[in-house]
C-alpha atoms as a PDB file:
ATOM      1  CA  UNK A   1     -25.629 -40.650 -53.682  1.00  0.00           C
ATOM      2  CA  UNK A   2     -25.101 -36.853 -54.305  1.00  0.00           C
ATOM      3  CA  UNK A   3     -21.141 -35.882 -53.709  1.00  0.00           C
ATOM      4  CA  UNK A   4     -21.041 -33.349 -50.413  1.00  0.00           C
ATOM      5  CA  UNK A   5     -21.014 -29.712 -51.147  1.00  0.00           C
ATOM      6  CA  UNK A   6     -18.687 -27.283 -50.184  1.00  0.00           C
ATOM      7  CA  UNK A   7     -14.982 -28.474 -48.178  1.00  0.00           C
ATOM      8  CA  UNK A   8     -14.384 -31.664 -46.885  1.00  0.00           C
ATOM      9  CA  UNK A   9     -16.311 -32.002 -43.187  1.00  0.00           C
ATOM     10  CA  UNK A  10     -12.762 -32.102 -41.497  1.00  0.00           C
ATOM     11  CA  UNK A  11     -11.783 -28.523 -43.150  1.00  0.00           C
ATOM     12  CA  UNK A  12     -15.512 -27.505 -42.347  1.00  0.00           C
ATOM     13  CA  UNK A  13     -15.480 -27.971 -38.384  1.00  0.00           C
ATOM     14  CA  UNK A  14     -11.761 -26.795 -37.936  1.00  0.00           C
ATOM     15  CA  UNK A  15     -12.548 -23.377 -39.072  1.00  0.00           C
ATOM     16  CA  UNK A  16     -15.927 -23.007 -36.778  1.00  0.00           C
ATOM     17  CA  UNK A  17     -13.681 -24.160 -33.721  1.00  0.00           C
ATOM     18  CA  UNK A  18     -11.312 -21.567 -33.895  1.00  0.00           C
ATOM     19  CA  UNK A  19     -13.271 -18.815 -32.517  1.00  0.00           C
ATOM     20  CA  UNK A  20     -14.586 -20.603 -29.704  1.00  0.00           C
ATOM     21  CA  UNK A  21     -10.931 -21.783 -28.922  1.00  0.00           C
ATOM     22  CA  UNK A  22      -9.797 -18.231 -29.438  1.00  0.00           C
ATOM     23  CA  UNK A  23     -12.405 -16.761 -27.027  1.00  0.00           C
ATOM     24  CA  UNK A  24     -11.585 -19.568 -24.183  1.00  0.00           C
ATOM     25  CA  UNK A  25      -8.215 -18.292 -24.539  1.00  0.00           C
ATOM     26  CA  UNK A  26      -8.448 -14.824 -24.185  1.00  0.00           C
ATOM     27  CA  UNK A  27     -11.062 -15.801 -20.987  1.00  0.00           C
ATOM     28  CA  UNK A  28      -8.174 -17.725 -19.611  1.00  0.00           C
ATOM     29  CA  UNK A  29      -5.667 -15.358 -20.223  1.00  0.00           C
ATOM     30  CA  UNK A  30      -7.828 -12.408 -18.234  1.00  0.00           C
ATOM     31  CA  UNK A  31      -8.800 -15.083 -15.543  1.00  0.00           C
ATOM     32  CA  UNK A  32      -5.223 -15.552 -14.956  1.00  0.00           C
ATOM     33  CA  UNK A  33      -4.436 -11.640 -14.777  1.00  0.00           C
ATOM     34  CA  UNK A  34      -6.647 -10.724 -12.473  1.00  0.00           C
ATOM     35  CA  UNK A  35      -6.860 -13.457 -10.143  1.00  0.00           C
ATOM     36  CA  UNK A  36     -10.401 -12.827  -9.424  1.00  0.00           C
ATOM     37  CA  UNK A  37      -9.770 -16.034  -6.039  1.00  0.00           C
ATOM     38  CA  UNK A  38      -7.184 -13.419  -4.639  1.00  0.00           C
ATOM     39  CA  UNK A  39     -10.543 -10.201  -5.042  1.00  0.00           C
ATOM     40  CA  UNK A  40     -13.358 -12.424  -3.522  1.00  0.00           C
ATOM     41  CA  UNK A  41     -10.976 -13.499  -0.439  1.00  0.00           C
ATOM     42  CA  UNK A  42     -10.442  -9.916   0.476  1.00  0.00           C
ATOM     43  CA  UNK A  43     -14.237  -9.480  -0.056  1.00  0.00           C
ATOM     44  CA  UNK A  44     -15.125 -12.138   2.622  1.00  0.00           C
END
C-alpha cells in the first residue's frame, strides 16, 4: 500500500471548511442586520 500524499486527511478537510464556514457567517451576520422578517411584513 502506497503512503497518502500530501497532509494528513484531518489537516486536508479543515482547511476546505473554512471558507464555507466563513461565508455562512458573514450570511448570518447580514441576515441579522437587516432583519429582512421585519421588510417583508411591511410589504404585506
Amino acid at each position: 500500500m502506497l503512503d497518502q500524499p500530501g497532509p494528513p486527511l484531518a489537516i486536508s478537510w479543515t482547511v476546505c471548511a473554512i471558507p464555507p464556514i466563513g461565508m455562512l457567517a458573514y450570511l448570518a451576520v447580514g441576515w441579522r442586520r437587516n432583519k429582512p422578517s421585519e421588510r417583508v411584513a411591511a410589504l404585506v
